[in-house]
PDB file of N, CA and C in Angstrom:
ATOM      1  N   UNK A   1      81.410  51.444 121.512  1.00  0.00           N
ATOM      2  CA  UNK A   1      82.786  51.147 121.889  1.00  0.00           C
ATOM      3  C   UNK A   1      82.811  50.619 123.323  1.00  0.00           C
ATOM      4  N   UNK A   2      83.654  49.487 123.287  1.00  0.00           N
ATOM      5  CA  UNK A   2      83.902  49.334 124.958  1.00  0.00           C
ATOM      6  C   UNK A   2      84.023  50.143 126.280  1.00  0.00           C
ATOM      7  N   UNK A   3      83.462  49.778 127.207  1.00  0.00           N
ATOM      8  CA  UNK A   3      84.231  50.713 128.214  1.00  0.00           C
ATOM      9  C   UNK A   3      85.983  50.256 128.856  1.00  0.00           C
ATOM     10  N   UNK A   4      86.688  51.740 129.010  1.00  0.00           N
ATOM     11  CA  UNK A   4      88.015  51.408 129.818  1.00  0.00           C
ATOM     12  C   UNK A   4      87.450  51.333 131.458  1.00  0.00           C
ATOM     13  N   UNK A   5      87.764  50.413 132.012  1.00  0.00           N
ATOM     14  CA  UNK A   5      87.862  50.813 133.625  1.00  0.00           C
ATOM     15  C   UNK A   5      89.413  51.287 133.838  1.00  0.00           C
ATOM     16  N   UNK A   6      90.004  52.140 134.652  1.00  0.00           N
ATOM     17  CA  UNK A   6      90.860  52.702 135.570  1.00  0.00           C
ATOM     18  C   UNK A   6      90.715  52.946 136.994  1.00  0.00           C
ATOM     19  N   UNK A   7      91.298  51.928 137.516  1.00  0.00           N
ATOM     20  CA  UNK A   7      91.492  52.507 139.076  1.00  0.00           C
ATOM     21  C   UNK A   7      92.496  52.349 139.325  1.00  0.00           C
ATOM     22  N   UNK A   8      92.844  53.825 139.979  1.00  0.00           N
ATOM     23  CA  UNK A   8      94.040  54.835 140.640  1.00  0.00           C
ATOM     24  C   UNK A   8      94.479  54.385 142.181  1.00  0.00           C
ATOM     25  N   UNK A   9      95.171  54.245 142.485  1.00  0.00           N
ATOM     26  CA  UNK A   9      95.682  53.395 143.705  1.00  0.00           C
ATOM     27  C   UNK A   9      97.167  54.756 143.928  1.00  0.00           C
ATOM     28  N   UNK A  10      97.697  54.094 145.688  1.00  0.00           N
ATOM     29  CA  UNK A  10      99.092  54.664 146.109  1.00  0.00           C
ATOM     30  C   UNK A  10      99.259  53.716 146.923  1.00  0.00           C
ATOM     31  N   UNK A  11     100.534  53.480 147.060  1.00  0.00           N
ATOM     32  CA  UNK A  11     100.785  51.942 147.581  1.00  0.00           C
ATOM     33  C   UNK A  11     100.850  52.950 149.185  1.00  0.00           C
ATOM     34  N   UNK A  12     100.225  51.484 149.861  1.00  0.00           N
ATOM     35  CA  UNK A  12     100.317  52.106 151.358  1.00  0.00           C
ATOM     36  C   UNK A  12      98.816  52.281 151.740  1.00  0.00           C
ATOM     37  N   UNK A  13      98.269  52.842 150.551  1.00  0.00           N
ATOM     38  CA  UNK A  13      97.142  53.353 150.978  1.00  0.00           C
ATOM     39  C   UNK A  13      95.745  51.285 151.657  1.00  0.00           C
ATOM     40  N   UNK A  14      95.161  52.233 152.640  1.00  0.00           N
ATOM     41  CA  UNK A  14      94.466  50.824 152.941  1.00  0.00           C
ATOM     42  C   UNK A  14      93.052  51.118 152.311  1.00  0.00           C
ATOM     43  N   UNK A  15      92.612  51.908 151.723  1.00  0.00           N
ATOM     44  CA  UNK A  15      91.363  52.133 151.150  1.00  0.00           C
ATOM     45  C   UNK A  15      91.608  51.196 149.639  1.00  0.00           C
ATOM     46  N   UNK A  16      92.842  51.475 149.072  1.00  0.00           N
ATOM     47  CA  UNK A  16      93.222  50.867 147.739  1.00  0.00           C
ATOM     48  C   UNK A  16      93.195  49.553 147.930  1.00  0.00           C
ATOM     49  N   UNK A  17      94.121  49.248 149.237  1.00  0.00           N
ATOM     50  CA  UNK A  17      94.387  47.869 149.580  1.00  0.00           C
ATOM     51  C   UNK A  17      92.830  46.858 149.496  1.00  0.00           C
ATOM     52  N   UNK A  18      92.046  47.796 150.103  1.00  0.00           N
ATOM     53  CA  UNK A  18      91.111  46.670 149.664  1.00  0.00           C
ATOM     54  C   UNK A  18      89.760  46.509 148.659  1.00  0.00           C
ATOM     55  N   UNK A  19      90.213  47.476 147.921  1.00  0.00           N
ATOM     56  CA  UNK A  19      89.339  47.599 146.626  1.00  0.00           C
ATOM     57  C   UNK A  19      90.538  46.660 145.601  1.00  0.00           C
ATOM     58  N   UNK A  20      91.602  46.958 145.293  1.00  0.00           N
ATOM     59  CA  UNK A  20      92.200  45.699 144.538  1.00  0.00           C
ATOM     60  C   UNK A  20      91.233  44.446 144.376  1.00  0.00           C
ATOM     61  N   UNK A  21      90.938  43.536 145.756  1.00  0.00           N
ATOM     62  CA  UNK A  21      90.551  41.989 145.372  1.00  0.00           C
ATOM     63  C   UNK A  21      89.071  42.384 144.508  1.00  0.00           C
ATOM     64  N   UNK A  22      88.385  43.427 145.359  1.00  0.00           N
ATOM     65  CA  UNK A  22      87.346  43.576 144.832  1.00  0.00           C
ATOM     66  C   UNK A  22      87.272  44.002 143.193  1.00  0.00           C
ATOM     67  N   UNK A  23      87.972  44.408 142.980  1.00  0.00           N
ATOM     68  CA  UNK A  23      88.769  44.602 141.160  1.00  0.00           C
ATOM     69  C   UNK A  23      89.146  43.521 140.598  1.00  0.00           C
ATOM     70  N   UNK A  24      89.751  42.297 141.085  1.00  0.00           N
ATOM     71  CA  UNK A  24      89.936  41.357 140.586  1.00  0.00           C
ATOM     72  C   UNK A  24      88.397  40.468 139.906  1.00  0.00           C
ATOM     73  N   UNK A  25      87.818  40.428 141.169  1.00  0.00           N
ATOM     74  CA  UNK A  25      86.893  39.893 141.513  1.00  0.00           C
ATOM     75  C   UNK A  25      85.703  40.032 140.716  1.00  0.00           C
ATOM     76  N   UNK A  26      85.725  41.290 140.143  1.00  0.00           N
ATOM     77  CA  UNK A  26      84.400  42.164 139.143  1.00  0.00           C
ATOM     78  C   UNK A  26      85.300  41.972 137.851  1.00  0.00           C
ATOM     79  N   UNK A  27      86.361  42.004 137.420  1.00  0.00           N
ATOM     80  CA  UNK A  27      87.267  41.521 135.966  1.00  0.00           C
ATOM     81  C   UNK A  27      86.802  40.372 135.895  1.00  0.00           C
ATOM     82  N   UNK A  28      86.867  39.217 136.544  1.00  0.00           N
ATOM     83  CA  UNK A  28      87.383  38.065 136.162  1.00  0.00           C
ATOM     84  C   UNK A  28      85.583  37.467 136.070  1.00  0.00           C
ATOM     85  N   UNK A  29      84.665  37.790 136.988  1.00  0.00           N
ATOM     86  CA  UNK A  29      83.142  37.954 136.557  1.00  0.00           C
ATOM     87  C   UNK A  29      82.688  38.323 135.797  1.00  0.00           C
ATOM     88  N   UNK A  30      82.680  39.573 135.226  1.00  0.00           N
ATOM     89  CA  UNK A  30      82.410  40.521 133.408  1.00  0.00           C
ATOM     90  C   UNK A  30      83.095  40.057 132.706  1.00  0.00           C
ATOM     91  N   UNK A  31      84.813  39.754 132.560  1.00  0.00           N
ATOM     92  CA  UNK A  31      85.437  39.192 131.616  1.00  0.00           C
ATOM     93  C   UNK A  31      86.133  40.648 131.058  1.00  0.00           C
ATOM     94  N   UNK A  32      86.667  41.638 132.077  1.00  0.00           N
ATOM     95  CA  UNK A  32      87.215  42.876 131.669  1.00  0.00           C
ATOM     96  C   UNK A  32      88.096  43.144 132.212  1.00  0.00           C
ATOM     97  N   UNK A  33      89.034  44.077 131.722  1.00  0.00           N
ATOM     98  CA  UNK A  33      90.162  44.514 131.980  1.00  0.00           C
ATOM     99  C   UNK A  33      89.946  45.862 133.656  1.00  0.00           C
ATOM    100  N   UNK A  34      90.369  45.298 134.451  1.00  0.00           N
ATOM    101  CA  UNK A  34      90.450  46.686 134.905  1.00  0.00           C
ATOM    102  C   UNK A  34      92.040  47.199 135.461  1.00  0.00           C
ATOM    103  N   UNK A  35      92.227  48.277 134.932  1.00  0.00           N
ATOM    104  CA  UNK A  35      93.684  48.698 134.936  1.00  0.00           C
ATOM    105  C   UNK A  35      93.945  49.666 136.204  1.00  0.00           C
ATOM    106  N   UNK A  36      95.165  48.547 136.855  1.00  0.00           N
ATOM    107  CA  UNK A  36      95.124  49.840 137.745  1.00  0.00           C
ATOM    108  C   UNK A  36      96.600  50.628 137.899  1.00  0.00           C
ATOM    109  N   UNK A  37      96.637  51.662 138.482  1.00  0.00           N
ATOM    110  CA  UNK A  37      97.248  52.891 137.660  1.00  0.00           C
ATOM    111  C   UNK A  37      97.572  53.913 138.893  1.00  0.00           C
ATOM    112  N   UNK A  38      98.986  53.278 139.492  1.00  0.00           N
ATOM    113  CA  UNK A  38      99.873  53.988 140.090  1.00  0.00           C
ATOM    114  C   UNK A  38      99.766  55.304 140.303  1.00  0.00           C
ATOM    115  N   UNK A  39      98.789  56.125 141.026  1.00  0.00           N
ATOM    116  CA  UNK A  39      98.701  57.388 141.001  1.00  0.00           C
ATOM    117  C   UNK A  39     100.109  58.505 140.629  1.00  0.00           C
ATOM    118  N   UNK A  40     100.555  57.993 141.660  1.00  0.00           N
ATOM    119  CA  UNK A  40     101.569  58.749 142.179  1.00  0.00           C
ATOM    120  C   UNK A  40     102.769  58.657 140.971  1.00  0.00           C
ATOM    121  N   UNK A  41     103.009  57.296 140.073  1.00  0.00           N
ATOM    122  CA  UNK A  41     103.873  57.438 139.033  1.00  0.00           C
ATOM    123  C   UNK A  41     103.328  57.816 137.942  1.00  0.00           C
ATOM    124  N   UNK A  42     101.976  58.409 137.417  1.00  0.00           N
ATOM    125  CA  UNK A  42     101.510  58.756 136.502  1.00  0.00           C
ATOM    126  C   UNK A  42     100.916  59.430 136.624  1.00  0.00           C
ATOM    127  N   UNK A  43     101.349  61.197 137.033  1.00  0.00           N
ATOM    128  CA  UNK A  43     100.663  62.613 137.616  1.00  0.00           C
ATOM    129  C   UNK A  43     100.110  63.101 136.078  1.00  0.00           C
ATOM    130  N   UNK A  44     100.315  62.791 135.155  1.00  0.00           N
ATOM    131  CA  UNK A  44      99.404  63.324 134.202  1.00  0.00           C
ATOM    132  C   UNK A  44      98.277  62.438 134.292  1.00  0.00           C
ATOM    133  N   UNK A  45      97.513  61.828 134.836  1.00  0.00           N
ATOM    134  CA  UNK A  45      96.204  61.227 134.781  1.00  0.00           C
ATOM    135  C   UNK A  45      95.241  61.915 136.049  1.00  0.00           C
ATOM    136  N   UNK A  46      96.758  62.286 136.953  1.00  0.00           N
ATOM    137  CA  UNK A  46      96.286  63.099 138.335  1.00  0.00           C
ATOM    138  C   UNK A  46      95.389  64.778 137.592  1.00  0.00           C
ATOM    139  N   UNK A  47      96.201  65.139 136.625  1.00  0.00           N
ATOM    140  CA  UNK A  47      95.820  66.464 136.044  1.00  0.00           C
ATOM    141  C   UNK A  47      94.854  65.785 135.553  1.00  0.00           C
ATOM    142  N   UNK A  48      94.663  64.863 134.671  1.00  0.00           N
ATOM    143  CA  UNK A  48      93.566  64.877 133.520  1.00  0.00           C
ATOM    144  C   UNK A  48      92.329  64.653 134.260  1.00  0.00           C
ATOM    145  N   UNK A  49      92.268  63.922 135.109  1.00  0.00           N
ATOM    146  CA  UNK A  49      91.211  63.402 135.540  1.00  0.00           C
ATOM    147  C   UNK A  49      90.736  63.861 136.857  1.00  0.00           C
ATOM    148  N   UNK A  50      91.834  64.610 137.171  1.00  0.00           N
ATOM    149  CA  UNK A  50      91.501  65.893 138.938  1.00  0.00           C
ATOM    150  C   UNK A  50      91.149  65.110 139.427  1.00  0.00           C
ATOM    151  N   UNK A  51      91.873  63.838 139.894  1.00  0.00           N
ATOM    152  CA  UNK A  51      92.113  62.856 141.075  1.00  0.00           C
ATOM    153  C   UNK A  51      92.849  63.793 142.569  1.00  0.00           C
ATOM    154  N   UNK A  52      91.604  63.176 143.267  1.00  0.00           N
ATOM    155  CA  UNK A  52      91.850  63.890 144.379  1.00  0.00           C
ATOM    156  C   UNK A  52      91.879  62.966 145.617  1.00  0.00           C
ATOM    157  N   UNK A  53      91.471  61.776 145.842  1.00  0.00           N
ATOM    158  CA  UNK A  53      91.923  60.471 146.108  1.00  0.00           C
ATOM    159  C   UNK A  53      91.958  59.751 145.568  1.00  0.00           C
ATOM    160  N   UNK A  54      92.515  58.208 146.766  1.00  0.00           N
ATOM    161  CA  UNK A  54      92.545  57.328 146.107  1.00  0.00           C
ATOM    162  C   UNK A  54      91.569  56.483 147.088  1.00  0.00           C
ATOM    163  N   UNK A  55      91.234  55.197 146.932  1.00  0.00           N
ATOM    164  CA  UNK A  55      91.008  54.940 145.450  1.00  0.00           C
ATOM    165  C   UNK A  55      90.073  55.320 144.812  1.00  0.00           C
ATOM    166  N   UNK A  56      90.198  56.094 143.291  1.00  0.00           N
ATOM    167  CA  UNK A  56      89.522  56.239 142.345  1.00  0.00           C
ATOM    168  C   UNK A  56      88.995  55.355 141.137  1.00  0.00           C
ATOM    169  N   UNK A  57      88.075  55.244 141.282  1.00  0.00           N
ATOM    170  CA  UNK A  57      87.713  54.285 139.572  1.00  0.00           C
ATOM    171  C   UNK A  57      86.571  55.412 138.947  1.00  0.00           C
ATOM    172  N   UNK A  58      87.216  55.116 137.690  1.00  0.00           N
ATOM    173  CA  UNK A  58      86.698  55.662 136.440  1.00  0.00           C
ATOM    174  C   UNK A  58      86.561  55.280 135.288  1.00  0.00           C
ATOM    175  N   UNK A  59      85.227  54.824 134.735  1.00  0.00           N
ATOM    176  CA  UNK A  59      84.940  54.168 133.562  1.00  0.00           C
ATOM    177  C   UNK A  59      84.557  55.561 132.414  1.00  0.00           C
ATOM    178  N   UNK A  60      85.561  55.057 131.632  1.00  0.00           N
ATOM    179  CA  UNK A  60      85.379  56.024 129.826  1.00  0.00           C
ATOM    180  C   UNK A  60      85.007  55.073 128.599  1.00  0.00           C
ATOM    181  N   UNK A  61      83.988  55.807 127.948  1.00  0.00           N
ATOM    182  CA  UNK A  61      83.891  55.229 127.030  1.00  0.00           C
ATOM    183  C   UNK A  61      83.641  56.277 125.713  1.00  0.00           C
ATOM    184  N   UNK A  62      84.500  55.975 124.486  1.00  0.00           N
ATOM    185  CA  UNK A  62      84.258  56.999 123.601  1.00  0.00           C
ATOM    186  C   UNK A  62      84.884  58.841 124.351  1.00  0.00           C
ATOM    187  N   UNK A  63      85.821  58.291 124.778  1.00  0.00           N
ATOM    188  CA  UNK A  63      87.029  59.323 125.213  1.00  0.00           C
ATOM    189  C   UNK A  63      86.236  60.267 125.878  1.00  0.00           C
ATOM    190  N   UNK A  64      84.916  60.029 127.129  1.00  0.00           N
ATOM    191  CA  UNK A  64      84.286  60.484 127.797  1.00  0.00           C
ATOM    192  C   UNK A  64      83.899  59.702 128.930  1.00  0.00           C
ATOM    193  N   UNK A  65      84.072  60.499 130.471  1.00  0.00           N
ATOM    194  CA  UNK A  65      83.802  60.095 131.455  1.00  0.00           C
ATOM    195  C   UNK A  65      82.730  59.723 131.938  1.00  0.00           C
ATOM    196  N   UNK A  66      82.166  58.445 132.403  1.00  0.00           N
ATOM    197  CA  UNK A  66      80.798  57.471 131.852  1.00  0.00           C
ATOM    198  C   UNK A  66      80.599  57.560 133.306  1.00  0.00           C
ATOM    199  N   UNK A  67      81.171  57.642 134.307  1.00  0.00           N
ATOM    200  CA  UNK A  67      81.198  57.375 135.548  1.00  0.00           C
ATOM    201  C   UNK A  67      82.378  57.347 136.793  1.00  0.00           C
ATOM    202  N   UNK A  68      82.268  57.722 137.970  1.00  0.00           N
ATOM    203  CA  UNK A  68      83.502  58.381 138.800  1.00  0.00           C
ATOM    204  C   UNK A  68      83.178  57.741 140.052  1.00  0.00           C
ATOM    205  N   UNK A  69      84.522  56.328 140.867  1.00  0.00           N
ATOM    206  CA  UNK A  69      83.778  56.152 142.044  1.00  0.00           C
ATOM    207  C   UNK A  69      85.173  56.807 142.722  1.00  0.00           C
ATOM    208  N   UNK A  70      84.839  57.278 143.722  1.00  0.00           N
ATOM    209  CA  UNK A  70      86.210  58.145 144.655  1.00  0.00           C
ATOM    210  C   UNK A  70      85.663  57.263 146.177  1.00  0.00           C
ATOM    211  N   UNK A  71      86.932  56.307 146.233  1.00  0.00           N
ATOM    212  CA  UNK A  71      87.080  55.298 148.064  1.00  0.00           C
ATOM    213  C   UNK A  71      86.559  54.455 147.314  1.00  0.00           C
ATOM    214  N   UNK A  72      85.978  53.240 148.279  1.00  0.00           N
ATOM    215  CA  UNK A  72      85.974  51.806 148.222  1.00  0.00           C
ATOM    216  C   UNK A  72      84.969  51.754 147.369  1.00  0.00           C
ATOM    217  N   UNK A  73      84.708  50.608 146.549  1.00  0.00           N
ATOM    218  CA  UNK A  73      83.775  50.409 145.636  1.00  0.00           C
ATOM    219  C   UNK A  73      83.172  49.131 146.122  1.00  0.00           C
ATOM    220  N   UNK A  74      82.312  48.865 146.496  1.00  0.00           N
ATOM    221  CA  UNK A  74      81.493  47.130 146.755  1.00  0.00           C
ATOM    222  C   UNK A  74      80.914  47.037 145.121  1.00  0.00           C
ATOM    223  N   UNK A  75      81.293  45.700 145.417  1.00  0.00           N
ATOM    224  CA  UNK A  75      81.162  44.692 144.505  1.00  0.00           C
ATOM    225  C   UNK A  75      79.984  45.160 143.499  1.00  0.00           C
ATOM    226  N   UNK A  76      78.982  44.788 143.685  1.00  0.00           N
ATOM    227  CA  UNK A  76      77.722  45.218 143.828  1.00  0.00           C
ATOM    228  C   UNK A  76      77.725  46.156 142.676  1.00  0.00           C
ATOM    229  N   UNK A  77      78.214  47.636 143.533  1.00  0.00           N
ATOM    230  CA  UNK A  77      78.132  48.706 142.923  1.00  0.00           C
ATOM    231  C   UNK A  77      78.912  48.896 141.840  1.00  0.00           C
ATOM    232  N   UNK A  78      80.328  48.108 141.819  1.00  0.00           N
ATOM    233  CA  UNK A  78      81.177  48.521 140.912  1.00  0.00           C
ATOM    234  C   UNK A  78      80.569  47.658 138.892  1.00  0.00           C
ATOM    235  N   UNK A  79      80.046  46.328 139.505  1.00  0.00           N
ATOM    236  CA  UNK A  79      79.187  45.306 138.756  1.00  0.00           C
ATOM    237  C   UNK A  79      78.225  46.342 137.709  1.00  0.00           C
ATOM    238  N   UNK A  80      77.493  46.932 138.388  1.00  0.00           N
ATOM    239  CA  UNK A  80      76.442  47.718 137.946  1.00  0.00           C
ATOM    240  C   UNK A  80      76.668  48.456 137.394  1.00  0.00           C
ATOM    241  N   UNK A  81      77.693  49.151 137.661  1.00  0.00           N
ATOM    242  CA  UNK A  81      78.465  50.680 136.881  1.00  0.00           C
ATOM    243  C   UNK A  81      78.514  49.694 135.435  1.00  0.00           C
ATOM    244  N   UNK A  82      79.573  48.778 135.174  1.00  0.00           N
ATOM    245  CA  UNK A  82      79.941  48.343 134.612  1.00  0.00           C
ATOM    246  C   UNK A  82      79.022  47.701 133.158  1.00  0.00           C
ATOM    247  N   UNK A  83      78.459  46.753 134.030  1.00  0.00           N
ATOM    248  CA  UNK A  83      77.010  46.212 133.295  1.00  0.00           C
ATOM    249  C   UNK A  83      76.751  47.756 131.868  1.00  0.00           C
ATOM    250  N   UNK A  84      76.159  48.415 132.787  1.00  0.00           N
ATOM    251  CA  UNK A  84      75.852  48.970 132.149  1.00  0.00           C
ATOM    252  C   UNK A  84      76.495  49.954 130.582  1.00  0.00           C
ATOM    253  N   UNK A  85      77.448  49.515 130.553  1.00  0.00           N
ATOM    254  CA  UNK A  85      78.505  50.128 129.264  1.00  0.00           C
ATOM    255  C   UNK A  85      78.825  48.848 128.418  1.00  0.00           C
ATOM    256  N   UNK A  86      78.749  47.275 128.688  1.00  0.00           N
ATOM    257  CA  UNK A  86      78.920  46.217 128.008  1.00  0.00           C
ATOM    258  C   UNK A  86      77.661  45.739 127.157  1.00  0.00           C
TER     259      UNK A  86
END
């Protein structure tokens, strides 16, 4: 099964601010969705997933947590996570 990416953002925040382009940037290279997901308006993902900053990315696959990045993600690293579930 595919992997979901999710990354958790709060507006304001400057750690989020600049993992966004870098999210664009790794979607539009793999050819994947990455969803990102208003912390603060969607506190049941805060429970599910015991988000404790932002920004968080988290790749699931098969309704299990495949991988957890908590703050900025480089390119690089986020690529690789990824790679590896496609």
């Amino acid at each position: 099964m595919a992997v979901s990416v999710m990354s958790f953002f709060q507006p304001g925040c400057m750690g989020c601010m600049k993992q966004s382009p870098i999210n664009r940037e790794v979607a539009q290279e793999l050819h994947v969705t990455i969803e990102e997901i208003d912390a603060l308006k969607n506190p049941q993902y805060v429970r599910q997933y015991s988000l404790k900053v932002t920004p968080t990315i988290i790749l699931v696959q098969d309704n299990a947590v495949k991988e957890r990045f908590e703050g900025v993600v480089h390119r690089e690293q986020l690529e690789g996570a990824i790679k590896k579930y496609l």
